[in-house]
C-alpha atoms as a PDB file:
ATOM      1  CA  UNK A   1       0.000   0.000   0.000  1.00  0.00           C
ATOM      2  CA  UNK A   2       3.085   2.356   0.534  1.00  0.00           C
ATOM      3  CA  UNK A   3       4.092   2.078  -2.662  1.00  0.00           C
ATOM      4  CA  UNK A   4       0.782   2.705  -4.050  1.00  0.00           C
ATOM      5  CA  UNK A   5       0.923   6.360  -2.194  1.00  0.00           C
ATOM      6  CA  UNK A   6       4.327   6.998  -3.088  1.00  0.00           C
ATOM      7  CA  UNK A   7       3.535   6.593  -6.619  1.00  0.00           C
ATOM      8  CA  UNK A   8       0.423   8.606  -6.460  1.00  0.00           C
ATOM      9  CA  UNK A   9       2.320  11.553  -4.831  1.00  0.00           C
ATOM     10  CA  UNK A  10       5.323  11.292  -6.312  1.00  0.00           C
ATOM     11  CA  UNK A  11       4.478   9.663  -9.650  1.00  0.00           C
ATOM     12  CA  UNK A  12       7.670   7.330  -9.203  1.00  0.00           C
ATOM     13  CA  UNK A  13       8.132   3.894  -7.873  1.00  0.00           C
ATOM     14  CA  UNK A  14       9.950   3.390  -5.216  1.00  0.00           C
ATOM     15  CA  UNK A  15      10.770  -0.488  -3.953  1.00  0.00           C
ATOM     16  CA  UNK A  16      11.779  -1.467  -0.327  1.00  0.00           C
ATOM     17  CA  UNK A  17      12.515  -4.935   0.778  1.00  0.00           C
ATOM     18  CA  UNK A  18       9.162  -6.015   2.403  1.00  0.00           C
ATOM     19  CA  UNK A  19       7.205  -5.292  -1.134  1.00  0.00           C
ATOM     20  CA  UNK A  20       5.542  -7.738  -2.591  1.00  0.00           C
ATOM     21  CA  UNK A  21       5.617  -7.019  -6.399  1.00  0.00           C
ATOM     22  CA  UNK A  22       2.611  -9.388  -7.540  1.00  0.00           C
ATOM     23  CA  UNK A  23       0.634  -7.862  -4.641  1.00  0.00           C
ATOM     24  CA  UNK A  24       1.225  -4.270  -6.280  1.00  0.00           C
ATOM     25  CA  UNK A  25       0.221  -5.212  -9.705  1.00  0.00           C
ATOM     26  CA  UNK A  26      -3.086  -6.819  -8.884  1.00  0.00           C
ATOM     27  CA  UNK A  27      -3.713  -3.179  -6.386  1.00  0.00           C
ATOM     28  CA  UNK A  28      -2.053  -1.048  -9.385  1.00  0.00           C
ATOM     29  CA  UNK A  29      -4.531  -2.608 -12.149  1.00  0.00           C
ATOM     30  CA  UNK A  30      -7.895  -2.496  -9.955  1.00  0.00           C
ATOM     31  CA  UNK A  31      -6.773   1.339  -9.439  1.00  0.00           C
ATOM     32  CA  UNK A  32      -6.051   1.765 -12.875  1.00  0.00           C
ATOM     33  CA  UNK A  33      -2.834   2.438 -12.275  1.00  0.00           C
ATOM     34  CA  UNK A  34      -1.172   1.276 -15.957  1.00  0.00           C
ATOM     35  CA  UNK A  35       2.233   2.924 -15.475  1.00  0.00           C
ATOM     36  CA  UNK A  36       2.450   1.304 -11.774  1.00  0.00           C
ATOM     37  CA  UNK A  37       1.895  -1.866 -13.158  1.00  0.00           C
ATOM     38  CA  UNK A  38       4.448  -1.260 -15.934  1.00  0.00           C
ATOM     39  CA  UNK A  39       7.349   0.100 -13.268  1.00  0.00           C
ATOM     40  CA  UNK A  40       6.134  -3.079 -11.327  1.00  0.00           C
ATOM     41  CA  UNK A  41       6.300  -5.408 -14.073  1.00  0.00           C
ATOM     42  CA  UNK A  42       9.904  -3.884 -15.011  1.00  0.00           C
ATOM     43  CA  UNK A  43      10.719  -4.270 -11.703  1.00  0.00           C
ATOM     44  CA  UNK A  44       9.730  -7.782 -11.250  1.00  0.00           C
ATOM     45  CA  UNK A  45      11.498  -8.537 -14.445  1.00  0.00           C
ATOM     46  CA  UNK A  46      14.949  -7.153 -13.248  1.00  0.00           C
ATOM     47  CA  UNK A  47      14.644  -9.133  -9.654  1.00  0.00           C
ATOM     48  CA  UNK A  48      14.030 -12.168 -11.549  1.00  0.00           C
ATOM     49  CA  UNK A  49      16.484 -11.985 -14.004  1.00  0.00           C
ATOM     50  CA  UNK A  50      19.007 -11.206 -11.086  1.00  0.00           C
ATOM     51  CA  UNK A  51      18.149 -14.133  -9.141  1.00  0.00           C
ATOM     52  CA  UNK A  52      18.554 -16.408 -12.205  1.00  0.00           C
ATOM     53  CA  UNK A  53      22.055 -14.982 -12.897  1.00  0.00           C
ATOM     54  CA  UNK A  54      22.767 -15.952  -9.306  1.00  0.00           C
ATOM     55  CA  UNK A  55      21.479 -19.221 -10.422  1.00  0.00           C
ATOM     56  CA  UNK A  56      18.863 -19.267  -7.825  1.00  0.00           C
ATOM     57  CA  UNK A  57      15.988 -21.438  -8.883  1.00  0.00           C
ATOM     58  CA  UNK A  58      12.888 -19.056 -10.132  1.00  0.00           C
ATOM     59  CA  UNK A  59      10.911 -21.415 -12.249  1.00  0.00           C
ATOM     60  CA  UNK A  60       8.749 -22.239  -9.448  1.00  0.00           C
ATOM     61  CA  UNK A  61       7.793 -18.546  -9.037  1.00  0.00           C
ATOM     62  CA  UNK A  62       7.739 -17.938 -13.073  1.00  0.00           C
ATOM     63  CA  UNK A  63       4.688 -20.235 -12.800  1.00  0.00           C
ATOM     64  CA  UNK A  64       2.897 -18.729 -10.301  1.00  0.00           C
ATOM     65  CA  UNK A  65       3.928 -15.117 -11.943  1.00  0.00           C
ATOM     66  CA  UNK A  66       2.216 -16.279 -15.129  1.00  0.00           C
ATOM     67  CA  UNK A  67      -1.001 -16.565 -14.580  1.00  0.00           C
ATOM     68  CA  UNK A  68      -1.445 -13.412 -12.018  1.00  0.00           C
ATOM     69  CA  UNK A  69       0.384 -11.467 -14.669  1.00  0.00           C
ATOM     70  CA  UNK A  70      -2.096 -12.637 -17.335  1.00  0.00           C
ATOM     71  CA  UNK A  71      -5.163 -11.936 -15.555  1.00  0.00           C
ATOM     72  CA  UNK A  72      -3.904  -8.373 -14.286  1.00  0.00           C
ATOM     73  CA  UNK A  73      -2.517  -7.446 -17.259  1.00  0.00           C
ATOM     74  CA  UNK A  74       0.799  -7.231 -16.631  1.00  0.00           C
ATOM     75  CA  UNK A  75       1.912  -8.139 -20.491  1.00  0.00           C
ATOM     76  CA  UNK A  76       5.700  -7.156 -19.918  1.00  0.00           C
ATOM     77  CA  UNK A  77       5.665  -9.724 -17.135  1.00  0.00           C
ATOM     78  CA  UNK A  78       3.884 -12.458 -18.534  1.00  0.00           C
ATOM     79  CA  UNK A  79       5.538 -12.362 -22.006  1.00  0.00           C
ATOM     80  CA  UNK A  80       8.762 -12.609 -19.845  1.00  0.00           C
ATOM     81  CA  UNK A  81       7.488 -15.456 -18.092  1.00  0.00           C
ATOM     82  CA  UNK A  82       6.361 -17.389 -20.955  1.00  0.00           C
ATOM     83  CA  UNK A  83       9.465 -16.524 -22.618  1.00  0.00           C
ATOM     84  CA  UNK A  84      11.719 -18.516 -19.664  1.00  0.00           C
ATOM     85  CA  UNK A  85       9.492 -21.166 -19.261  1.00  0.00           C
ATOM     86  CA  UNK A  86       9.406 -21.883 -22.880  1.00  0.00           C
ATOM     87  CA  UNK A  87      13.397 -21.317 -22.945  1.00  0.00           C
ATOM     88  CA  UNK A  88      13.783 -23.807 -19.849  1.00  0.00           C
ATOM     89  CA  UNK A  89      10.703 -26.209 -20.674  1.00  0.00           C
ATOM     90  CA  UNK A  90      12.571 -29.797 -20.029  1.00  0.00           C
ATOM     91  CA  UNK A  91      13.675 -28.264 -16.783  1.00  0.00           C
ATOM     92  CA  UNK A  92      10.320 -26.415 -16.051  1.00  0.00           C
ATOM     93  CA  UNK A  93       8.391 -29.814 -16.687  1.00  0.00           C
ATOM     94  CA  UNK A  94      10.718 -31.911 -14.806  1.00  0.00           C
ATOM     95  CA  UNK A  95      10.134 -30.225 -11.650  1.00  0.00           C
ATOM     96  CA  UNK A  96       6.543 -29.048 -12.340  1.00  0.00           C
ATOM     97  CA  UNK A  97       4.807 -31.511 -14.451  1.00  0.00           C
ATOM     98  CA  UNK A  98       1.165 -31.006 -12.526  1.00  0.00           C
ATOM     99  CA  UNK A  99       1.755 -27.190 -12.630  1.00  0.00           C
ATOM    100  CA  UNK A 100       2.125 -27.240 -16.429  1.00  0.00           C
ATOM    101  CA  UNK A 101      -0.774 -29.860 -16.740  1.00  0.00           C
ATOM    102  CA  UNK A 102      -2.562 -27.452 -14.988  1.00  0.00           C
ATOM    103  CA  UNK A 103      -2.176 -24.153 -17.410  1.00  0.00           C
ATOM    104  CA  UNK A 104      -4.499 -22.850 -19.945  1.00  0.00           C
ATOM    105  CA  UNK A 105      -4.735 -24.831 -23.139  1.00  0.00           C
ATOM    106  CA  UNK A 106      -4.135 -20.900 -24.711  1.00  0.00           C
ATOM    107  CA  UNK A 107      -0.812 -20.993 -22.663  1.00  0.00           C
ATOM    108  CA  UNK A 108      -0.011 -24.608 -23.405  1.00  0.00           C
ATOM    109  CA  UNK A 109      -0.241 -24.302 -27.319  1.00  0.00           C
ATOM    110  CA  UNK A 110       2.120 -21.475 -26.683  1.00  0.00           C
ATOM    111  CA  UNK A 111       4.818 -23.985 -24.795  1.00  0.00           C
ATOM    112  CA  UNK A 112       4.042 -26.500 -27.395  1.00  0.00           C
ATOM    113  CA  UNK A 113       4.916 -24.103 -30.117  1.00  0.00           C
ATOM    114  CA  UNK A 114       7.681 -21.898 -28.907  1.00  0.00           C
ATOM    115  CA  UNK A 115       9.755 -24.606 -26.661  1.00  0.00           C
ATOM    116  CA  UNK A 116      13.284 -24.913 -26.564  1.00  0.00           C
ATOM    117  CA  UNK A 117      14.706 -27.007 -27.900  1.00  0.00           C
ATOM    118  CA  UNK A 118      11.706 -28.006 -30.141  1.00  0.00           C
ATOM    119  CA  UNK A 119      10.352 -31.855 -30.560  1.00  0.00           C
ATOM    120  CA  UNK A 120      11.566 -32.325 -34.196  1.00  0.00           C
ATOM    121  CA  UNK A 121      15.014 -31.019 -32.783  1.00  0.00           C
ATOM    122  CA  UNK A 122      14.529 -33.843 -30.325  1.00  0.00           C
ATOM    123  CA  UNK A 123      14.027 -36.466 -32.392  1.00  0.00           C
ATOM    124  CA  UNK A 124      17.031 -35.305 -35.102  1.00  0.00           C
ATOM    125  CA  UNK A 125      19.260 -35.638 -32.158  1.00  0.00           C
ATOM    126  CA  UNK A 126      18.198 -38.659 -30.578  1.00  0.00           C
ATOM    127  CA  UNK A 127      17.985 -40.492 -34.511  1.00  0.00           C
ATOM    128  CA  UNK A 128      21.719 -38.740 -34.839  1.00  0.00           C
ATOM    129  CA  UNK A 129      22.691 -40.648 -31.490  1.00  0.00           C
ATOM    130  CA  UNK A 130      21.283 -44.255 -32.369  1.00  0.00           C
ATOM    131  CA  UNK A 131      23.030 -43.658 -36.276  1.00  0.00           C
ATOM    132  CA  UNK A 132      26.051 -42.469 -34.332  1.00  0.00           C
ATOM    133  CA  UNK A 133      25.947 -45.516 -32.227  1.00  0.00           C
ATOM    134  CA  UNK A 134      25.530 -48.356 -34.408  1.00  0.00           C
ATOM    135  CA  UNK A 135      28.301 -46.627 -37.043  1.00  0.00           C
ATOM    136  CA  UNK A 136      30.871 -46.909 -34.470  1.00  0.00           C
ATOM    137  CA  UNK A 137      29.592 -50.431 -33.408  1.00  0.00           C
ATOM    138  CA  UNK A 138      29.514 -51.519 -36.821  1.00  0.00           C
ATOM    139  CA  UNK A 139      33.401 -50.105 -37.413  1.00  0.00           C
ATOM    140  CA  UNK A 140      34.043 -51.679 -34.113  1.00  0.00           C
ATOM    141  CA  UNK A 141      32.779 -55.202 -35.731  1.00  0.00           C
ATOM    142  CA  UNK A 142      34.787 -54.356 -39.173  1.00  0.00           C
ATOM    143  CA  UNK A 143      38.253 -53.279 -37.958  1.00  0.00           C
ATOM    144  CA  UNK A 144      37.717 -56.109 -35.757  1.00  0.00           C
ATOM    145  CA  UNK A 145      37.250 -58.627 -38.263  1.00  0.00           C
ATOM    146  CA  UNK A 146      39.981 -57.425 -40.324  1.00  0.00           C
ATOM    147  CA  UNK A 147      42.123 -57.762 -38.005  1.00  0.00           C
ATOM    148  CA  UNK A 148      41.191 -61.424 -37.522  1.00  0.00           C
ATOM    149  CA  UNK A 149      41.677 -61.995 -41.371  1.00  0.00           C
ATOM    150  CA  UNK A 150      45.660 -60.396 -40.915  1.00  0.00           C
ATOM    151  CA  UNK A 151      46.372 -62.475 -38.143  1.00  0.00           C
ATOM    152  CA  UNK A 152      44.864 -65.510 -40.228  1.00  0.00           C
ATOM    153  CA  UNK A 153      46.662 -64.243 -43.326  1.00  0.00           C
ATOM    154  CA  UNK A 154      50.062 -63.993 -41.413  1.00  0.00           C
ATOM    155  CA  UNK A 155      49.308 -67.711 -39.584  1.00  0.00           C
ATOM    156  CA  UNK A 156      48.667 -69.189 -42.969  1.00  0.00           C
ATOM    157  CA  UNK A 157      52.041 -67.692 -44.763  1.00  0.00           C
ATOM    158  CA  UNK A 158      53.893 -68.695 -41.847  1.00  0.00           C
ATOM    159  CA  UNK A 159      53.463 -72.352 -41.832  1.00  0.00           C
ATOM    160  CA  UNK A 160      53.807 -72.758 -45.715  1.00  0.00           C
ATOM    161  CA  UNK A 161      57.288 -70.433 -45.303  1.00  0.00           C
ATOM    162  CA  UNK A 162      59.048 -72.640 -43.023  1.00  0.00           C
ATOM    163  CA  UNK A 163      58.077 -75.761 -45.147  1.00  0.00           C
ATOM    164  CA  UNK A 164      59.263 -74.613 -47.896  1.00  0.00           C
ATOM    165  CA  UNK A 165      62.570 -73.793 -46.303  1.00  0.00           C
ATOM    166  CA  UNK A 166      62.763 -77.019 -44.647  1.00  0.00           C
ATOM    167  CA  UNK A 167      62.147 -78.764 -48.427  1.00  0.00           C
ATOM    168  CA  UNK A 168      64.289 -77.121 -50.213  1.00  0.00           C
END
């Protein structure tokens, strides 16, 4: 609520440690408060972006962000949001597979079509891999087996050498 009044008399935002950003947007947009939703947002963003450089763990609270964003209309912060979550999906549904189960089908399509890395990326790899794999296993088998047919060349020379020698 203080910085609610300190925007309204000042017409800047000012943060202090016991604010509670998503608690300010959702106050901000039933005031009508667009600009104190976008400092917020901006805000929010930056404190985010921190802690992941820190490599703190935020995709827990990237989920939760989402959806308060998007029904607030915080677009900066959601856009952000769906823009890590799609960035980090394999981690992001690793730790929260119910969470994403649980999102809007809108917000879903929207994971589906703008995660990284992307399914047919996926399956290039993982076809890549198994080629990659039975190449070297079928090289393995070949240098193998010629290696088999020197040592029988060189056994079957040998013999027919020393009788020779041992004729003549």
């Amino acid at each position: 609520m203080r910085a609610v009044l300190e925007y309204l008399y000042t017409g800047q935002f000012c943060s202090s440690p016991d604010l509670d950003c998503m608690e300010l947007i959702v106050l901000a947009n039933r005031l009508c408060l667009p600009h104190l939703v976008a400092l917020t947002e901006q805000y929010t963003v930056s404190g985010l972006f921190e802690a992941a450089k820190q490599a703190v763990d935020i995709d827990g609270d990237v989920l939760l962000y989402l959806e308060i964003a998007q029904f607030h209309c915080a677009h900066q912060l959601s856009e952000w949001c769906l823009h890590h979550i799609c960035t980090n999906y394999n981690n992001v549904c690793r730790k929260f597979p119910r969470e994403m189960k649980a999102k809007s089908p809108e917000n879903q399509d929207y994971f589906e079509k703008h995660r990284w890395p992307p399914v047919w990326y996926l399956k290039e790899n993982d076809h890549y891999q198994r080629t990659r794999k039975e190449r070297a296993k079928e090289d393995y088998l070949y240098q193998k087996r010629q290696l088999k047919h020197k040592w029988f060349f060189w056994h079957s020379s040998s013999p027919s050498a020393s009788s020779s020698s041992t004729v003549v």
